[in-house]
Structure formats: C-alpha cells, structure tokens
PDB file of N, CA and C in Angstrom:
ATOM      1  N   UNK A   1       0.832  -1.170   0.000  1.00  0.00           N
ATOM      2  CA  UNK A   1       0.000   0.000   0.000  1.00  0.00           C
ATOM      3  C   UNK A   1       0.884   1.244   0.000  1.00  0.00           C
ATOM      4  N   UNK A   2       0.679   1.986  -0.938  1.00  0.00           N
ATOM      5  CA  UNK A   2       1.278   3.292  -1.005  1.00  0.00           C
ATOM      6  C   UNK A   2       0.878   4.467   0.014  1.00  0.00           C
ATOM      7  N   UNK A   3       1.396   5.000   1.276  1.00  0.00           N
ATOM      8  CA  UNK A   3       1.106   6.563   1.588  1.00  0.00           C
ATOM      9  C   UNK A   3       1.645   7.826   0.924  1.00  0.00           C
ATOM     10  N   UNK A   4       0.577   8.834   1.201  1.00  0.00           N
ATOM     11  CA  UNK A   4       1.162   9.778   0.672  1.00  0.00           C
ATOM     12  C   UNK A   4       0.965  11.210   1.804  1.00  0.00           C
ATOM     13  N   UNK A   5       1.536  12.035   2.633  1.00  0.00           N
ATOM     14  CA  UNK A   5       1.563  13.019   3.110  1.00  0.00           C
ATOM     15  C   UNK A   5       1.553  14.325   2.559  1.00  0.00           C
ATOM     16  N   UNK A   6       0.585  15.330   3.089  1.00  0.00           N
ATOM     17  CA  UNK A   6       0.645  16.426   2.296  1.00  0.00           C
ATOM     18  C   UNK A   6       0.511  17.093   2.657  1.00  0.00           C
ATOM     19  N   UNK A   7       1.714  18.392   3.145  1.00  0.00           N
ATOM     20  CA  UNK A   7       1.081  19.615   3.826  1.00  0.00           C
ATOM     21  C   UNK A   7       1.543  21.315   3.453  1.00  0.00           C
ATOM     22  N   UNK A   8       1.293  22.078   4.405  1.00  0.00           N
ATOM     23  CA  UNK A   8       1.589  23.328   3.609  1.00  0.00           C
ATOM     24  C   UNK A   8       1.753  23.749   5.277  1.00  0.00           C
ATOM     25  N   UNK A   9       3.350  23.830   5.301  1.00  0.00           N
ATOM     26  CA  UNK A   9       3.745  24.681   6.427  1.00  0.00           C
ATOM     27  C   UNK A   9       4.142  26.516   6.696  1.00  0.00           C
ATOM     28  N   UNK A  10       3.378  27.101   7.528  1.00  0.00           N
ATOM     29  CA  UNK A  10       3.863  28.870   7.750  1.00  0.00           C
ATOM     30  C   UNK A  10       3.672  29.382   8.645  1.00  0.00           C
ATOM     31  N   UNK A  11       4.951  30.266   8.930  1.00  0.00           N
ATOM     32  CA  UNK A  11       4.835  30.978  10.062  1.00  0.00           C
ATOM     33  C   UNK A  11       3.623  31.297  11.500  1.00  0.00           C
ATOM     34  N   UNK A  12       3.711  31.169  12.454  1.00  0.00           N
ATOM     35  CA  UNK A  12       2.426  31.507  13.143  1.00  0.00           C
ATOM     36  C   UNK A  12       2.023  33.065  13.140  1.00  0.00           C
ATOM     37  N   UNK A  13       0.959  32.806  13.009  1.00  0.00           N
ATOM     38  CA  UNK A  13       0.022  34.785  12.964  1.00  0.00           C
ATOM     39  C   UNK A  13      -0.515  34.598  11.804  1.00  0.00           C
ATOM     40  N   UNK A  14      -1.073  35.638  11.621  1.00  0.00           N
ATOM     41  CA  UNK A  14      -2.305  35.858  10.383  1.00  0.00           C
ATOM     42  C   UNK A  14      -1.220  36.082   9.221  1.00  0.00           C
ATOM     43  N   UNK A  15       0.004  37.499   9.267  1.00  0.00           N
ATOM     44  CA  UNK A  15       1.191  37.618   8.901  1.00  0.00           C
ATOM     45  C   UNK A  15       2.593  37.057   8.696  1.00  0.00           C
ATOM     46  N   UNK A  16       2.550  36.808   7.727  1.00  0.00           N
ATOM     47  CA  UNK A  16       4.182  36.325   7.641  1.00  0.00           C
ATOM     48  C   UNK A  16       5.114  37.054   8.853  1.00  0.00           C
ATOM     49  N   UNK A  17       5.708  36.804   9.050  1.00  0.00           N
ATOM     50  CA  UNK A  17       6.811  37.304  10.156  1.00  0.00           C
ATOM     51  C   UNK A  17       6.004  37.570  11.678  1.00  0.00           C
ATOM     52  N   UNK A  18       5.060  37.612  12.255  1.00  0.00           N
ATOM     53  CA  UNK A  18       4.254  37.728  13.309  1.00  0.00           C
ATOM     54  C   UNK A  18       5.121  37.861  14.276  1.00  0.00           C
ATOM     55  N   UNK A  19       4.817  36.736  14.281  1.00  0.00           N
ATOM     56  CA  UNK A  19       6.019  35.899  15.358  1.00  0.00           C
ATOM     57  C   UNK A  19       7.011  34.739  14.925  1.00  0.00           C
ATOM     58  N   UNK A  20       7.763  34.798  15.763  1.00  0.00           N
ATOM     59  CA  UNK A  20       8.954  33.650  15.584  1.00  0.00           C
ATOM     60  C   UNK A  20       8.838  33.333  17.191  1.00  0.00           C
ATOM     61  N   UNK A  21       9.078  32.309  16.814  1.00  0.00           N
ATOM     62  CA  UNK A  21       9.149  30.817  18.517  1.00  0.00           C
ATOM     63  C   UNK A  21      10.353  29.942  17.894  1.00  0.00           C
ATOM     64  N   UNK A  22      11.039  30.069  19.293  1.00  0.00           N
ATOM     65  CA  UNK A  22      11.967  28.557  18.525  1.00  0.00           C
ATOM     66  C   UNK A  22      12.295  27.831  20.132  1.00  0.00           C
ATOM     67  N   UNK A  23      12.394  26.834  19.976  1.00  0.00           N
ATOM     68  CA  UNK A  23      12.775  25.977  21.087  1.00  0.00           C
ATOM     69  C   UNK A  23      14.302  25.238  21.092  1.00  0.00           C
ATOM     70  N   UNK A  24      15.046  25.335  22.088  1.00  0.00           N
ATOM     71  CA  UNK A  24      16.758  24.914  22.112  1.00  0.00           C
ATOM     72  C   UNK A  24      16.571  24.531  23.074  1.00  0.00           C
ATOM     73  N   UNK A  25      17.168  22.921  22.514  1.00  0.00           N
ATOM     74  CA  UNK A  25      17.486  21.598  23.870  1.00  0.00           C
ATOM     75  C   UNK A  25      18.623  21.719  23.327  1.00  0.00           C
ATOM     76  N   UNK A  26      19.577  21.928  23.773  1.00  0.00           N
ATOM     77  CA  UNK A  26      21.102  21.553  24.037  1.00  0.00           C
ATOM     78  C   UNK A  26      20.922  20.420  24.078  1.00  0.00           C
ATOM     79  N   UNK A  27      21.727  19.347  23.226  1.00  0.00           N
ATOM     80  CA  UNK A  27      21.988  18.171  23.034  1.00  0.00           C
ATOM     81  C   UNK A  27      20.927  17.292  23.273  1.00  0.00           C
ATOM     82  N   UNK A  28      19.862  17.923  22.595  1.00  0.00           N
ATOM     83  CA  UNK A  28      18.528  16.902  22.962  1.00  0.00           C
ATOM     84  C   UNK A  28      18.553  15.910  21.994  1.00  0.00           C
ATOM     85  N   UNK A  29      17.732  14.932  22.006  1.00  0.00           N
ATOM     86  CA  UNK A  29      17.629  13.698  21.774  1.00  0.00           C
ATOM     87  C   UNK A  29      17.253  13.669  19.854  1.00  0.00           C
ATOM     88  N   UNK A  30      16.750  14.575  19.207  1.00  0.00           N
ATOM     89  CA  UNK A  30      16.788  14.255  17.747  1.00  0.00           C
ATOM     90  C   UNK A  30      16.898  15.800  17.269  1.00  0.00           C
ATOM     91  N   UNK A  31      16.626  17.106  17.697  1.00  0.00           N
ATOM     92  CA  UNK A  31      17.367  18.004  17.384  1.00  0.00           C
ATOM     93  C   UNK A  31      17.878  19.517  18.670  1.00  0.00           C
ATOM     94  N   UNK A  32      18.657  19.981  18.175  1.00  0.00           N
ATOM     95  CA  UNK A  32      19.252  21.215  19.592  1.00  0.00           C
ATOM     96  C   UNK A  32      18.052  22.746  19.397  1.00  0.00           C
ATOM     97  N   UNK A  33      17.867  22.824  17.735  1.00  0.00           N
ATOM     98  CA  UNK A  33      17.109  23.959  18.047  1.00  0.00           C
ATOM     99  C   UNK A  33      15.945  23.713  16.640  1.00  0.00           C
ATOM    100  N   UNK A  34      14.408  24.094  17.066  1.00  0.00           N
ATOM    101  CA  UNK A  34      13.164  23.921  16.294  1.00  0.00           C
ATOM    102  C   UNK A  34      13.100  25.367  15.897  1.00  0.00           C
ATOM    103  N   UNK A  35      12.128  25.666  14.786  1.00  0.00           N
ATOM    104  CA  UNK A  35      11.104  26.936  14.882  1.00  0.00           C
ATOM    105  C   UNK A  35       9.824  26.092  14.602  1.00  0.00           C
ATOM    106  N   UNK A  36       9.004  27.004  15.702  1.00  0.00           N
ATOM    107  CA  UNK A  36       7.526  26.644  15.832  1.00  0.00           C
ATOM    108  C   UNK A  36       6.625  26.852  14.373  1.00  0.00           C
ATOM    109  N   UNK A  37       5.790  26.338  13.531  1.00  0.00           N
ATOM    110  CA  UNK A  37       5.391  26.871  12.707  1.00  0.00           C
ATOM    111  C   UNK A  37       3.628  26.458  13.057  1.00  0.00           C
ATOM    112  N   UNK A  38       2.982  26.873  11.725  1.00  0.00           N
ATOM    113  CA  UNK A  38       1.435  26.001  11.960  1.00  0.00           C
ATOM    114  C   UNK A  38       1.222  25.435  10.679  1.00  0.00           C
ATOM    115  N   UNK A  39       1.001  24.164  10.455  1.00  0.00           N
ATOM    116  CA  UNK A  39       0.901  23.633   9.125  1.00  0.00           C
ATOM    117  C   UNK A  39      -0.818  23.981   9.117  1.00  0.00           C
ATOM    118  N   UNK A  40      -0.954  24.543   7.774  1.00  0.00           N
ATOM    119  CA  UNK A  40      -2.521  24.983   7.813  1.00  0.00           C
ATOM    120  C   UNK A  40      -2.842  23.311   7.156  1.00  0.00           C
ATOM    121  N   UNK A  41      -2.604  23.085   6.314  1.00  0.00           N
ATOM    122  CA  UNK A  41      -3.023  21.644   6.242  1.00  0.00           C
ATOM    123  C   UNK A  41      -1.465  20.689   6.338  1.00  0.00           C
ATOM    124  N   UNK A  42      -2.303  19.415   6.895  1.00  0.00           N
ATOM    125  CA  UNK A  42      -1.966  18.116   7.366  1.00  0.00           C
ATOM    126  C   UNK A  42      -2.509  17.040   6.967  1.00  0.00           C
ATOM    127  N   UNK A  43      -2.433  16.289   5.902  1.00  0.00           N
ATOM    128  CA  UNK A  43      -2.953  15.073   5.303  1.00  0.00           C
ATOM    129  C   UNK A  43      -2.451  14.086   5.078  1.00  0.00           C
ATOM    130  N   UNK A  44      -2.361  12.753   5.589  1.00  0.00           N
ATOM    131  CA  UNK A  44      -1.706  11.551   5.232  1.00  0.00           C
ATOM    132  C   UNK A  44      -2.619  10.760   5.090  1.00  0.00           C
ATOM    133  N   UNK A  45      -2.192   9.459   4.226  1.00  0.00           N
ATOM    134  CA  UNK A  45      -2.757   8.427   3.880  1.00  0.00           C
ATOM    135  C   UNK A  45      -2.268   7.047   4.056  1.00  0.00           C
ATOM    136  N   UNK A  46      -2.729   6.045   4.181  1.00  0.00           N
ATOM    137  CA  UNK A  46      -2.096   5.116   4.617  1.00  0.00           C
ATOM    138  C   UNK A  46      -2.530   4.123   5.437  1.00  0.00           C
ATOM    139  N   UNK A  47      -2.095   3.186   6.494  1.00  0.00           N
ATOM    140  CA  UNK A  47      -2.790   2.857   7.290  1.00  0.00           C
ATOM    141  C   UNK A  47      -2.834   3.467   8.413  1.00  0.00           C
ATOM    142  N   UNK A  48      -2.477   4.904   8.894  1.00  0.00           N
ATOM    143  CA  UNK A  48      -2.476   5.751   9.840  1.00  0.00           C
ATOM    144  C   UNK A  48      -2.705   7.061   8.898  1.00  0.00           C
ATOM    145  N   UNK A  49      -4.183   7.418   8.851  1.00  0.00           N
ATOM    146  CA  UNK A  49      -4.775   8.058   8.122  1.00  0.00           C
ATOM    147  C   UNK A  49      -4.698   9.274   8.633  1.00  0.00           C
ATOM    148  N   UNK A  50      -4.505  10.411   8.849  1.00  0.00           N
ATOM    149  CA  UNK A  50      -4.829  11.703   9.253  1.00  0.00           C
ATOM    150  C   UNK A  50      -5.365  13.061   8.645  1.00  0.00           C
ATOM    151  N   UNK A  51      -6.181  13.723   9.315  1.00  0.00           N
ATOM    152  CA  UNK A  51      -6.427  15.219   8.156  1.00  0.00           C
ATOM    153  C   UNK A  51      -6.832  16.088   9.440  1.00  0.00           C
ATOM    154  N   UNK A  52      -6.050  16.898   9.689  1.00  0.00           N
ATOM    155  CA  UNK A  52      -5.727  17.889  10.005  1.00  0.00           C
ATOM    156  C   UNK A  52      -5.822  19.588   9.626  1.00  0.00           C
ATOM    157  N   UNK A  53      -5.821  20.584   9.989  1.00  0.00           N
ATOM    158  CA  UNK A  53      -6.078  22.028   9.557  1.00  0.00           C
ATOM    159  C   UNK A  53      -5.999  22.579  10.464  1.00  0.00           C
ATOM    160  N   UNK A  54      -4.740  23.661  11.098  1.00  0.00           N
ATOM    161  CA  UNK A  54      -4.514  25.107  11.673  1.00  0.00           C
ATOM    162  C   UNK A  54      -3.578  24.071  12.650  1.00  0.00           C
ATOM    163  N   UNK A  55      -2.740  23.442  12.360  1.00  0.00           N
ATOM    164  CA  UNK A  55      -2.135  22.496  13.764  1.00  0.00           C
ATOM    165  C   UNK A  55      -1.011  23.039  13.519  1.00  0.00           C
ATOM    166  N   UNK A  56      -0.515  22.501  15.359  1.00  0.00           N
ATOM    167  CA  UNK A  56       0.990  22.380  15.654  1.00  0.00           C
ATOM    168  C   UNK A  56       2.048  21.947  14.546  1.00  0.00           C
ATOM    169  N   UNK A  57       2.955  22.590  14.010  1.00  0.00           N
ATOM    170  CA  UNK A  57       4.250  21.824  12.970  1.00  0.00           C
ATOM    171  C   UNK A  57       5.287  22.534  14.075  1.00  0.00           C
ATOM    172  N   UNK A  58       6.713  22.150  13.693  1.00  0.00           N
ATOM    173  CA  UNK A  58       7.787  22.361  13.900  1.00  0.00           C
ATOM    174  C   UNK A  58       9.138  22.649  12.557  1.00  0.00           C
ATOM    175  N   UNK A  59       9.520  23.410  12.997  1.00  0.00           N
ATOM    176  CA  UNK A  59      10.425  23.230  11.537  1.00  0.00           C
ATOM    177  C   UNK A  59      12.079  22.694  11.918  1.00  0.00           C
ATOM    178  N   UNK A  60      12.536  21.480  11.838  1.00  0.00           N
ATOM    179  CA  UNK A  60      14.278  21.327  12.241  1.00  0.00           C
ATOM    180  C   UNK A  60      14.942  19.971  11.549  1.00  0.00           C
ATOM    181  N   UNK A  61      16.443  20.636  11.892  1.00  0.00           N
ATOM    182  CA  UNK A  61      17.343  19.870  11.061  1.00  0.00           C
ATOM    183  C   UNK A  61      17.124  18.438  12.303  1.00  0.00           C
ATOM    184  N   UNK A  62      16.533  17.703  11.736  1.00  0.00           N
ATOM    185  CA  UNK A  62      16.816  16.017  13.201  1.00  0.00           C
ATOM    186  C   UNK A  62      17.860  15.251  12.626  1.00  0.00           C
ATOM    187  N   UNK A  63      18.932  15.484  13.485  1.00  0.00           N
ATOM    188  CA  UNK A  63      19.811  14.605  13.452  1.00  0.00           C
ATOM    189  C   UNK A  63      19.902  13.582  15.053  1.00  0.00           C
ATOM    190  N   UNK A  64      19.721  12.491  14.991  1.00  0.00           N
ATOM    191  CA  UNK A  64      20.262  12.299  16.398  1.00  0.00           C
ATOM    192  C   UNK A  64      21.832  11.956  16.427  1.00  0.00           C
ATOM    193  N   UNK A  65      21.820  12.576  18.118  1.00  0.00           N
ATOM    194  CA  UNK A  65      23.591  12.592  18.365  1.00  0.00           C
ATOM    195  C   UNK A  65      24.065  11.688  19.067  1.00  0.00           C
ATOM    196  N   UNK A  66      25.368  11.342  19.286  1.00  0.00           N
ATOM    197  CA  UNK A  66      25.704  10.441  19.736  1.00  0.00           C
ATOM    198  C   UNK A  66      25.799  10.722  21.185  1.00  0.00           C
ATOM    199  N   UNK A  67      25.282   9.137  21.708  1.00  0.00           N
ATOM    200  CA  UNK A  67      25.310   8.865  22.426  1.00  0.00           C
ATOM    201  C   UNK A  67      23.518   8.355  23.037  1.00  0.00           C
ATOM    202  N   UNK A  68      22.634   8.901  22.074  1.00  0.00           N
ATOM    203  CA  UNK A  68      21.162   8.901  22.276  1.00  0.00           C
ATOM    204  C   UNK A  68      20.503   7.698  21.517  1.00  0.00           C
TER     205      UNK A  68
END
C-alpha cells in the first residue's frame, strides 16, 4: 500500500513574520534547536490516516547525536 503526506507549512500569525518561537534543547535527543510553525493543512494516507487544519508543525534539522 502506497502513503502519501501532504502539507503546507507557515509561520504563526495571520502575517508572515508575526512571530517567531523557537525551542533549544542543548543536546537533545533528535534536534538542539526547532522553529515553531502552523501547518494549515496536514494530510496523510495510509494505514495511519490523518487530516488535520490550523495544527501544531515544527520546523528542524533532526539529526540524532551520539550517544542517544
């Protein structure tokens, strides 16, 4: 079975640039620093189906580091 995910991530506020949020874990477990975003849509398919609109996203590089 094929999934397919589909979304459209931006800034939080009505405005581009509103606000900025970012979150920094020092050596946290899959990345050190996020920016908060809001994906206006959220759609996957699959056998873990989802559809979503105005939600929580995150935007970051995940690397995990050693030792985690």
């Amino acid at each position: 079975m094929r999934s397919q995910v589909c979304r459209s991530i931006r800034p939080i506020g009505e405005e581009a640039g509103d606000y900025s949020i970012q979150i920094k874990i020092p050596g946290g477990f899959e990345y050190d620093e996020a920016e908060i975003a809001m994906a206006s849509v959220l759609k996957g398919s699959g056998p873990i189906a989802f559809d979503h609109e105005r939600s929580h996203s995150s935007l970051a590089h995940v690397a995990r580091h050693p030792g985690n």
